[in-house]
C-alpha atoms as a PDB file:
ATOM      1  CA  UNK A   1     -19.806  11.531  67.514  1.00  0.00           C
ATOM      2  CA  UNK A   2     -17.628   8.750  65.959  1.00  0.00           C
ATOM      3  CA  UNK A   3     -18.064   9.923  62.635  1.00  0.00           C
ATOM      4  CA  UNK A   4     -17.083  13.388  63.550  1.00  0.00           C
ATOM      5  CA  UNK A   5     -13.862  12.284  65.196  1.00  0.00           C
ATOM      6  CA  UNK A   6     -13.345   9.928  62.519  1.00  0.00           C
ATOM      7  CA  UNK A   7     -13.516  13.333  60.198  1.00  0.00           C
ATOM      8  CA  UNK A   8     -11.428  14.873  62.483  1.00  0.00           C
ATOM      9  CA  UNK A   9      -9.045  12.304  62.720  1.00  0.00           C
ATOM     10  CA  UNK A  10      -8.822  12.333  58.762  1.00  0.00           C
ATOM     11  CA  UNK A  11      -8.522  16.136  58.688  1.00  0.00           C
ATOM     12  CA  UNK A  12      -5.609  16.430  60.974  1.00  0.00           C
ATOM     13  CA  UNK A  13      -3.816  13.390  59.034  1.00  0.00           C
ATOM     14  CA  UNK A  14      -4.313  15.070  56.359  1.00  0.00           C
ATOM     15  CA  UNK A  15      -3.031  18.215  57.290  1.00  0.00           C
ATOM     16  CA  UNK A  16       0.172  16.848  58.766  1.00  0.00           C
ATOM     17  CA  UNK A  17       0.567  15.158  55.477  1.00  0.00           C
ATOM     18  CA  UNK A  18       0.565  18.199  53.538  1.00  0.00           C
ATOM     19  CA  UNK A  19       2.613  19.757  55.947  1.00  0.00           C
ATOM     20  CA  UNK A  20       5.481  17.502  55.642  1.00  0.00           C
ATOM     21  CA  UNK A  21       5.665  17.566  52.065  1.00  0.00           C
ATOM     22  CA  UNK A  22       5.643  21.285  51.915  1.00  0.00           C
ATOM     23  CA  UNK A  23       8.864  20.859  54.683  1.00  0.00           C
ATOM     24  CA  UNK A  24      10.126  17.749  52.375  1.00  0.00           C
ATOM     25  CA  UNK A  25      10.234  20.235  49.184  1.00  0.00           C
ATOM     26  CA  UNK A  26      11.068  23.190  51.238  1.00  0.00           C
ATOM     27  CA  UNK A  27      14.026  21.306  52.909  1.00  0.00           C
ATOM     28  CA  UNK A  28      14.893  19.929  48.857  1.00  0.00           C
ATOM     29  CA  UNK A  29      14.742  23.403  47.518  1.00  0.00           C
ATOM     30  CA  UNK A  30      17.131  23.913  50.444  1.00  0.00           C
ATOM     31  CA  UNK A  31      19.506  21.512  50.019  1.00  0.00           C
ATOM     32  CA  UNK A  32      19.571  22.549  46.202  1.00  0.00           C
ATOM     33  CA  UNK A  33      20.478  26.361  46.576  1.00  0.00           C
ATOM     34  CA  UNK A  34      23.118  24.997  48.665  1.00  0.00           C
ATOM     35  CA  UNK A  35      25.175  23.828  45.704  1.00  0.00           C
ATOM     36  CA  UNK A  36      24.619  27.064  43.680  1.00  0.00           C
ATOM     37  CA  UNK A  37      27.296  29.274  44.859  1.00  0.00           C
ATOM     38  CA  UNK A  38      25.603  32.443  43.826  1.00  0.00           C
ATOM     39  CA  UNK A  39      22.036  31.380  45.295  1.00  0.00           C
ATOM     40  CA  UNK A  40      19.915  34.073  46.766  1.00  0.00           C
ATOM     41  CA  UNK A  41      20.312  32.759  50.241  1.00  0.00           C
ATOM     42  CA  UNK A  42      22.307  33.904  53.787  1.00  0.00           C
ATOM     43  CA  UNK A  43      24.605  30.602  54.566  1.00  0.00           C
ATOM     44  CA  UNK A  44      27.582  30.202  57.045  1.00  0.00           C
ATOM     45  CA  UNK A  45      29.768  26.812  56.792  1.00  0.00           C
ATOM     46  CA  UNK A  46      32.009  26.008  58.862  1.00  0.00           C
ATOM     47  CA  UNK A  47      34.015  23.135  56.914  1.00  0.00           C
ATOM     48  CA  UNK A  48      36.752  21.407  58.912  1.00  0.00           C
ATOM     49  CA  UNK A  49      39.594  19.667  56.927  1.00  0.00           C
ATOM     50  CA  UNK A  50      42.630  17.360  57.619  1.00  0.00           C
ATOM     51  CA  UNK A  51      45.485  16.923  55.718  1.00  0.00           C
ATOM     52  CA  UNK A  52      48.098  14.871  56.220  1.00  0.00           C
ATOM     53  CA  UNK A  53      51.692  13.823  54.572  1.00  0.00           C
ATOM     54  CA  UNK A  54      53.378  16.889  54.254  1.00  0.00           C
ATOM     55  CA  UNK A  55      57.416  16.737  53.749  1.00  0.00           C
ATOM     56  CA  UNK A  56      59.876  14.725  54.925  1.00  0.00           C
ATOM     57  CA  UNK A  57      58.451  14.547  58.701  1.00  0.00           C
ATOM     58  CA  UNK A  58      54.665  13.566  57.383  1.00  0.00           C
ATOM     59  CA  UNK A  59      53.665  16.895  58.773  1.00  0.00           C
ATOM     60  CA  UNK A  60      49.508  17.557  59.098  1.00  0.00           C
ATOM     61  CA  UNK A  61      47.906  20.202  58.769  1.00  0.00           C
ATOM     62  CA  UNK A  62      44.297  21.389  60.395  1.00  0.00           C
ATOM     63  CA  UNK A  63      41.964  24.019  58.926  1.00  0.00           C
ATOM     64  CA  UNK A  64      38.404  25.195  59.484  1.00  0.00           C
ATOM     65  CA  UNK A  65      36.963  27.395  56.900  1.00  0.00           C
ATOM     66  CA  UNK A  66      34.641  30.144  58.408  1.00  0.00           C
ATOM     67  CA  UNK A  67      32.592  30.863  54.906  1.00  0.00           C
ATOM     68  CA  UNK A  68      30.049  33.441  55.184  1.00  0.00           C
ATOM     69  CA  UNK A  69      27.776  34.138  51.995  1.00  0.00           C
ATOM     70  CA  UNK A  70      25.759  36.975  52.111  1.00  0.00           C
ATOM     71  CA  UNK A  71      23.700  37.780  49.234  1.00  0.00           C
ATOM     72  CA  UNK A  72      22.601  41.560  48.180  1.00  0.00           C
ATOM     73  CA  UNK A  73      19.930  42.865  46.229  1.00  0.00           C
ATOM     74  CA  UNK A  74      20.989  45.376  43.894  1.00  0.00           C
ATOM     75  CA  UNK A  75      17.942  46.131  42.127  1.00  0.00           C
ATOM     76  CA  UNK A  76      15.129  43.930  40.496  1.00  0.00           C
ATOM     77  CA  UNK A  77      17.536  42.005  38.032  1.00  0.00           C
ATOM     78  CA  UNK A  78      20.926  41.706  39.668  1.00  0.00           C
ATOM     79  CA  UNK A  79      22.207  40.116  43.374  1.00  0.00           C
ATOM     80  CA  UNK A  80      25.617  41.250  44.677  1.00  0.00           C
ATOM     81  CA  UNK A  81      27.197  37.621  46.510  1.00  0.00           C
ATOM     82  CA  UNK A  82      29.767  38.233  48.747  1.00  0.00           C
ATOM     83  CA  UNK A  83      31.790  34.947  49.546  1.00  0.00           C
ATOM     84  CA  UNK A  84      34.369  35.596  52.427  1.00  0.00           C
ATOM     85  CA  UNK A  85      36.865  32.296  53.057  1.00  0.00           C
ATOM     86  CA  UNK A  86      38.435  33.132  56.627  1.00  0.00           C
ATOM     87  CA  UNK A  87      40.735  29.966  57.463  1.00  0.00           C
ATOM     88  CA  UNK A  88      42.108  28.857  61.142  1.00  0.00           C
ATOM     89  CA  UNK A  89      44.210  26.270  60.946  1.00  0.00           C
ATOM     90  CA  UNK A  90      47.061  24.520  63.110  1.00  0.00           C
ATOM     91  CA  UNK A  91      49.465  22.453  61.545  1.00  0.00           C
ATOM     92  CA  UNK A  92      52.673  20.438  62.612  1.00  0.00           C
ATOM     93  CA  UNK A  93      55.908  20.415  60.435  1.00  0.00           C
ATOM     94  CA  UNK A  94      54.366  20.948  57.721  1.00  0.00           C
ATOM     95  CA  UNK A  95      57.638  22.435  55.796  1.00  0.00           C
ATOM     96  CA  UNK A  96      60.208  19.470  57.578  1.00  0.00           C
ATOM     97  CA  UNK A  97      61.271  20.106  61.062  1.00  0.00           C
ATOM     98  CA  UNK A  98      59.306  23.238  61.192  1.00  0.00           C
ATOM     99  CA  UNK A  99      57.013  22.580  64.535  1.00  0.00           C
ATOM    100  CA  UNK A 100      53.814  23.671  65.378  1.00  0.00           C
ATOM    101  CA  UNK A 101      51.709  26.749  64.363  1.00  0.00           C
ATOM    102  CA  UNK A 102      48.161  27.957  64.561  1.00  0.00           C
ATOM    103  CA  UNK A 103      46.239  30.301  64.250  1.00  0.00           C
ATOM    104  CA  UNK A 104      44.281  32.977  61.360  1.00  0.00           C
ATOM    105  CA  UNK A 105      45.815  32.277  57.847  1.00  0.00           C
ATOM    106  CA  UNK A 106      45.238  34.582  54.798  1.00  0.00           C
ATOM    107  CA  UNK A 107      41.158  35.466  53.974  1.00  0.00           C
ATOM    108  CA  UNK A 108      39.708  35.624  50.705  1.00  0.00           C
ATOM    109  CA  UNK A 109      37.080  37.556  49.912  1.00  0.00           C
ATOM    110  CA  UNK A 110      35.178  36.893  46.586  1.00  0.00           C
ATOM    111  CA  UNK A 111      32.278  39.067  44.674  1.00  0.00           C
ATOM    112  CA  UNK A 112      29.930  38.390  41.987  1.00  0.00           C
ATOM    113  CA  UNK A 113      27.617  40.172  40.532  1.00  0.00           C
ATOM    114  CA  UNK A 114      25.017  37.727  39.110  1.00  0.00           C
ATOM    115  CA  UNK A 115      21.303  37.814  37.564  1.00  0.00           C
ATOM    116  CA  UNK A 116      18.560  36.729  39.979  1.00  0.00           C
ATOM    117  CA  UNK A 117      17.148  34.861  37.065  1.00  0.00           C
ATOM    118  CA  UNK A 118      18.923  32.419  35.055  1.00  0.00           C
ATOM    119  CA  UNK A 119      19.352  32.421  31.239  1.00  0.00           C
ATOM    120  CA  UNK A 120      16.849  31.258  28.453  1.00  0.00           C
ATOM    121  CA  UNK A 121      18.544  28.182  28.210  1.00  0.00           C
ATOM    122  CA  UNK A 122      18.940  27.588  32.246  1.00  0.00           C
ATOM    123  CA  UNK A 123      22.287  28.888  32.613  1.00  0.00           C
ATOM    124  CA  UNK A 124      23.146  30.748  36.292  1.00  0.00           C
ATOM    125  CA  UNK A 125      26.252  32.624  36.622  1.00  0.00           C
ATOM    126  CA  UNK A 126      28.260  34.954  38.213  1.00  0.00           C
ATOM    127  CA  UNK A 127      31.133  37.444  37.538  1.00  0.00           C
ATOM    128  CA  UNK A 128      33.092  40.022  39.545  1.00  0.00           C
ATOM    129  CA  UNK A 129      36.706  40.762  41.546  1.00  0.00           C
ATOM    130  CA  UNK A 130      38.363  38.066  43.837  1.00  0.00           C
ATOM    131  CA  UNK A 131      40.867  39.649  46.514  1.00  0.00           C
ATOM    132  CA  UNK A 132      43.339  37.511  48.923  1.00  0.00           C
ATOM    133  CA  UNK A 133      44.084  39.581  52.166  1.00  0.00           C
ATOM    134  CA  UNK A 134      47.487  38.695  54.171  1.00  0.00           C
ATOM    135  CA  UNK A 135      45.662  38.306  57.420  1.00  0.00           C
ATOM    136  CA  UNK A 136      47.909  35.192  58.481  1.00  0.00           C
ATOM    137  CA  UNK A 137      49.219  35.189  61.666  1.00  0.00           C
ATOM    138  CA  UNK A 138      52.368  33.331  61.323  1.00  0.00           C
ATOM    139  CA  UNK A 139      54.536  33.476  58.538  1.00  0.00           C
ATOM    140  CA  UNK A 140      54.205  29.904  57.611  1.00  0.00           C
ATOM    141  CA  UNK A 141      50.357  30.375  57.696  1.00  0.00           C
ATOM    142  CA  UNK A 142      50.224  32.873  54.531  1.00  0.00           C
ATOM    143  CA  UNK A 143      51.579  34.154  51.716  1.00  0.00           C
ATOM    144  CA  UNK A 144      52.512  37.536  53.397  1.00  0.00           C
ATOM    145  CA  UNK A 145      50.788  39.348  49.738  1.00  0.00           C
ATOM    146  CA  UNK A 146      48.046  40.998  48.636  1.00  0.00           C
ATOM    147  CA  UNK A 147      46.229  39.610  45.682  1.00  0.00           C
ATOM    148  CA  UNK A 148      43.424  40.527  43.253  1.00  0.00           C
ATOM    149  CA  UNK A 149      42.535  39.158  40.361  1.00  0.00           C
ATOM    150  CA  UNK A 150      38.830  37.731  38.507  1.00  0.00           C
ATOM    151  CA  UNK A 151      36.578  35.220  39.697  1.00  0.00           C
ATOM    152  CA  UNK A 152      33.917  33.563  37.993  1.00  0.00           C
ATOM    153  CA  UNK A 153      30.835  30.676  38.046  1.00  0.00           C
ATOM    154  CA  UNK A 154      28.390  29.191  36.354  1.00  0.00           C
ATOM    155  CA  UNK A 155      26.185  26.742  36.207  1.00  0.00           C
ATOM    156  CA  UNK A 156      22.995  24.413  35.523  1.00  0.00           C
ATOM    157  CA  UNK A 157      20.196  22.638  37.303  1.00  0.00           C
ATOM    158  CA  UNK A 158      18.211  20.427  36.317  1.00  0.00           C
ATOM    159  CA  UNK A 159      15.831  17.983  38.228  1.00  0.00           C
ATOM    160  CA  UNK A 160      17.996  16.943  41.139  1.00  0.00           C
ATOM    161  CA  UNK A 161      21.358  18.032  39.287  1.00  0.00           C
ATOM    162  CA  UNK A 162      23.530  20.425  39.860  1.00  0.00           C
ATOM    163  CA  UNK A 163      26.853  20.824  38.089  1.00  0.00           C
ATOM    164  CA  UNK A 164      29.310  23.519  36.697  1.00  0.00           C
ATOM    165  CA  UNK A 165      32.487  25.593  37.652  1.00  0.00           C
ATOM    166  CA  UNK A 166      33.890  28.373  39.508  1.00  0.00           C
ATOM    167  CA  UNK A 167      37.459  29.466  39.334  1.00  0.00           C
ATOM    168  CA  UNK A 168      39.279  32.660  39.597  1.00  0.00           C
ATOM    169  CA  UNK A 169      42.702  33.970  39.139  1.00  0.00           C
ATOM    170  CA  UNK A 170      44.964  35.611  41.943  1.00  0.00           C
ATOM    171  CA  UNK A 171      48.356  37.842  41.338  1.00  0.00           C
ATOM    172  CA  UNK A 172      49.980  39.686  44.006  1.00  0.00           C
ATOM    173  CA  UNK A 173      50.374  43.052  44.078  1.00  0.00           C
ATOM    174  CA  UNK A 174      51.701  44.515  47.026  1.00  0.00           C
ATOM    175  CA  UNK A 175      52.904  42.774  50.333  1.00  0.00           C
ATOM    176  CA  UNK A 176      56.724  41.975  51.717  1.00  0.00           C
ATOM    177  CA  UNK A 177      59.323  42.329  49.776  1.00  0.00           C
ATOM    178  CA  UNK A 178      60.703  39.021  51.190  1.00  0.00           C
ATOM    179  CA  UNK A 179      58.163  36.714  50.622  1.00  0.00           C
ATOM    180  CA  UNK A 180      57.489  35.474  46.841  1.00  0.00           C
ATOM    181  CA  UNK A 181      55.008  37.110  44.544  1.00  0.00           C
ATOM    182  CA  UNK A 182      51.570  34.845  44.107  1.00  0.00           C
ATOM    183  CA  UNK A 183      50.485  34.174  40.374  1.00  0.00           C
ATOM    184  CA  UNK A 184      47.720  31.183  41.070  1.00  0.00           C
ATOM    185  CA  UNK A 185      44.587  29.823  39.165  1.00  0.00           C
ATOM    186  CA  UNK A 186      41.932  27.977  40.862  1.00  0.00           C
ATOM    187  CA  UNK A 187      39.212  25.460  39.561  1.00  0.00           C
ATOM    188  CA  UNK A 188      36.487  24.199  40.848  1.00  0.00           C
ATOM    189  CA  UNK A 189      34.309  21.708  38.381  1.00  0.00           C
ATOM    190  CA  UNK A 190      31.070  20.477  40.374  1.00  0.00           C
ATOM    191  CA  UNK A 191      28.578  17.769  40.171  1.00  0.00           C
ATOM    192  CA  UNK A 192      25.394  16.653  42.669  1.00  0.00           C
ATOM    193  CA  UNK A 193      22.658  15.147  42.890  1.00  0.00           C
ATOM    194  CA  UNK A 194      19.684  16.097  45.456  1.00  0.00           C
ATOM    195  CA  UNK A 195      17.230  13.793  46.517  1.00  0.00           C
ATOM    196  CA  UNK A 196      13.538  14.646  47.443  1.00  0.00           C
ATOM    197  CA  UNK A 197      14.463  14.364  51.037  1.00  0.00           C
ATOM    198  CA  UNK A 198      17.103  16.484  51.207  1.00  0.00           C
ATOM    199  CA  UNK A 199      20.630  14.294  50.671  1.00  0.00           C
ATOM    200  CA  UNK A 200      22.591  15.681  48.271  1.00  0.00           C
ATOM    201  CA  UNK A 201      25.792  13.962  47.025  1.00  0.00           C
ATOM    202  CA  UNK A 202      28.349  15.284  45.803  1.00  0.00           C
ATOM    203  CA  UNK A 203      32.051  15.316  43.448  1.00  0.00           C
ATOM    204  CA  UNK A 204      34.578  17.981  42.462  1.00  0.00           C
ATOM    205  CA  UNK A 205      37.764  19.067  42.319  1.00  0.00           C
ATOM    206  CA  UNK A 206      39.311  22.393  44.241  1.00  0.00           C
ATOM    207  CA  UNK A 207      42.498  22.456  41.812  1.00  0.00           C
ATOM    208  CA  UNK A 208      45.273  25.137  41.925  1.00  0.00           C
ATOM    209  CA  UNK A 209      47.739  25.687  39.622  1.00  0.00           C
ATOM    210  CA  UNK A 210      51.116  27.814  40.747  1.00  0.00           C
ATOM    211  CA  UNK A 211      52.552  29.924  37.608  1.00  0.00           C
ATOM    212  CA  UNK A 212      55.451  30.743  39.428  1.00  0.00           C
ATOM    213  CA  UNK A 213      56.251  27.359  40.636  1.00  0.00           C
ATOM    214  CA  UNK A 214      54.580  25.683  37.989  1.00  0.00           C
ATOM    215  CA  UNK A 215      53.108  23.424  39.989  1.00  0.00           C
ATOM    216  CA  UNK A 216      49.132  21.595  40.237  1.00  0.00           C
ATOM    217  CA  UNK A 217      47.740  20.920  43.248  1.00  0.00           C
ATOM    218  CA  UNK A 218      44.688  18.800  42.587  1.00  0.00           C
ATOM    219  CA  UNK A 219      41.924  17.703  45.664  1.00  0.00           C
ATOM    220  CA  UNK A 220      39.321  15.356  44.437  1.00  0.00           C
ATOM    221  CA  UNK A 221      36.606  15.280  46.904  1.00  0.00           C
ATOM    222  CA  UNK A 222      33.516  12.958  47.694  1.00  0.00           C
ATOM    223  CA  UNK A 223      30.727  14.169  50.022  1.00  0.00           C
ATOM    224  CA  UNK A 224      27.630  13.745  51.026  1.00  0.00           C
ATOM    225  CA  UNK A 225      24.936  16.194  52.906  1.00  0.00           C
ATOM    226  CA  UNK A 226      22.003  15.995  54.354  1.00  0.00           C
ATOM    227  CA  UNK A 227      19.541  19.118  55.323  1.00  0.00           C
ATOM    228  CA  UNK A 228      17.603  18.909  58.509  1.00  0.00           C
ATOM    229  CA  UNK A 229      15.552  21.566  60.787  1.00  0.00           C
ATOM    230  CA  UNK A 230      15.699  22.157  64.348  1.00  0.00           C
ATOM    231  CA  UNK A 231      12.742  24.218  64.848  1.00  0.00           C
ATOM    232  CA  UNK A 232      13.070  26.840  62.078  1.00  0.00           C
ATOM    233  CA  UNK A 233      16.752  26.698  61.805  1.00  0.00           C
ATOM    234  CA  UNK A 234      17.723  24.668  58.607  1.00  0.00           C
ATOM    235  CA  UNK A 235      21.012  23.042  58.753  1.00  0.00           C
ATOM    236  CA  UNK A 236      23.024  20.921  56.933  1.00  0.00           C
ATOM    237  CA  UNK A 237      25.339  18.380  58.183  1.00  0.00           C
ATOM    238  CA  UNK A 238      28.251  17.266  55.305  1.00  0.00           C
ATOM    239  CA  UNK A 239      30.885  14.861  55.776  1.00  0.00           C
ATOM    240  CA  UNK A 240      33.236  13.078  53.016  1.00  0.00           C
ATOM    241  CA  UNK A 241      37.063  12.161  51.800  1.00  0.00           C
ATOM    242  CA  UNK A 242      39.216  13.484  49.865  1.00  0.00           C
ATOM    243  CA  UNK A 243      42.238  11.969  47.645  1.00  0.00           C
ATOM    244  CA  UNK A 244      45.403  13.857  46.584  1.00  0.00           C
ATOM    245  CA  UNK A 245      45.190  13.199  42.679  1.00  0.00           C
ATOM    246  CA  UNK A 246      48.475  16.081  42.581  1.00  0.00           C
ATOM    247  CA  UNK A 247      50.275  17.914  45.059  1.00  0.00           C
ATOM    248  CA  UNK A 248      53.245  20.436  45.032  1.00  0.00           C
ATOM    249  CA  UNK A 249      56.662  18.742  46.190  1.00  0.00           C
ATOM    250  CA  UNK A 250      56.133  18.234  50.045  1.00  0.00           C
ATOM    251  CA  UNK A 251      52.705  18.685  49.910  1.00  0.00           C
ATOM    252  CA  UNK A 252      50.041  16.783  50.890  1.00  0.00           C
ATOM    253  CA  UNK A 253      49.720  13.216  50.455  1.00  0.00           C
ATOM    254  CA  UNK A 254      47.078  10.708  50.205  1.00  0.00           C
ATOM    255  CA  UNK A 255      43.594  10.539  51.868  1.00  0.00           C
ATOM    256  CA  UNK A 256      42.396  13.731  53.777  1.00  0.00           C
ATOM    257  CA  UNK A 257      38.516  14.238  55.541  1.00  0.00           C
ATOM    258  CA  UNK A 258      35.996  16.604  55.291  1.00  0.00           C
ATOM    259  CA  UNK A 259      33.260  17.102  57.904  1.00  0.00           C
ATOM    260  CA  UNK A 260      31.141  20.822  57.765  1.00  0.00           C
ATOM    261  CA  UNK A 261      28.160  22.272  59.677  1.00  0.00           C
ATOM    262  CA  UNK A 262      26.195  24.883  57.528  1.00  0.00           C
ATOM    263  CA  UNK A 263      23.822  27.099  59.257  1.00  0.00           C
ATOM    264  CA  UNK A 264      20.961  28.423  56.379  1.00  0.00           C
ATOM    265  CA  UNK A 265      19.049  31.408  56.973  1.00  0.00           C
ATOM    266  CA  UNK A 266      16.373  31.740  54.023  1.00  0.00           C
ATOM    267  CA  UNK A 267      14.764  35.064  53.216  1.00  0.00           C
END
């Protein structure tokens, strides 16, 4: 009887060890598809940011990013990945005396069409239309325009490694005639490291350059995740700081914070 508990004992040890290193590598491979933009996986972020510094009255400004990314199979060689960006934000004289105002700003809504398998040599990208909807709900919320332009990523990974770009291009062409037309670039250079256990680490840039204006504003932010489970559901908790490197004349200043909840839902 010992020795068959004993066996038991070292069965059922044994089991639970294999079992949490299939979660450990499940939970990596996770964390890792998280920093590929185009990855074949159903995520939803909510990202909250806070900015401070703006114009003469140090206004702030509050914004959580609702970011749904939805990936569809096309056929056996190509995904579809939508990428919606729908921000609510509140904010407090952020343009001088200008007072207090919350609520939707303007969405963007992103496509690329992408291989499901990356290149010979490892590359993973990503190419399609990029549209900015005036969905704001004040005036100093949004742009007031409608934009399209291109969008595109790619991409590498390697070991724990992730890094690359994504940027895209945005003129306006329709919207009021009172409000200024929109002619902006956007880059996003990328670098992180995942761990076997599911931290992942991150740098990069969310820079935006104004044609019209000719003006950079330049973000460099520092983060960190970590991917856990509550029963099935994977999630993964991020939080990190961000420095104003460049800003547009009364535009943010300074340090800003990033904290974001991202619900997974593998197929």
């Amino acid at each position: 009887m010992a020795k068959i508990t004993l066996a038991l004992s070292a069965a059922a040890a044994l089991a639970f060890s294999v079992s949490a290193s299939s979660a450990q590598e499940s939970g990596n491979d996770l964390a890792k598809q998280l920093s590929n933009p185009v990855a074949s996986l159903i995520s939803v972020p909510f990202q909250f940011n806070y900015d401070s510094g703006y114009g003469p009255e140090d206004g702030n400004r509050t914004t959580v990013n609702i970011q749904p990314v939805v990936p569809i199979s096309l056929n056996d060689e190509w995904n579809l990945i939508s990428r919606t960006i729908v921000p609510v934000i509140w904010q407090d004289d952020i343009a001088g005396s200008s007072g207090r105002q919350s609520g939707l700003g303007d969405i963007t809504q992103s496509f690329f069409f992408s291989p499901k398998e990356p290149t010979a040599s490892g590359l993973i990208w990503g190419a399609g239309p990029v549209f900015l909807l005036p969905t704001a709900t004040d005036d100093l919320l949004g742009a007031g325009q409608f934009g399209i332009g291109p969008t595109a990523v790619v991409l590498k990974q390697s070991g724990g490694w992730t890094y690359g770009g994504l940027a895209n291009h945005i003129w306006s062409v329709a919207g009021e005639g009172d409000r200024p037309d929109i002619s902006v670039s956007f880059l996003q250079p990328f670098l992180s490291f995942t761990t076997a256990n599911a931290w992942t680490f991150g740098l990069n840039t969310e820079s935006s350059y104004d044609w019209k204006n000719d003006q950079w504003s330049v973000p460099i932010n520092l983060q960190v995740s970590k991917l856990v489970t509550f029963g099935a559901q994977p999630v993964s908790f991020t939080a990190g700081a961000r420095y104003w490197a460049e800003s547009p004349e009364n535009g943010p200043e300074g340090w800003g914070v990033r904290l974001a909840v991202t619900m997974l839902y593998p197929k």
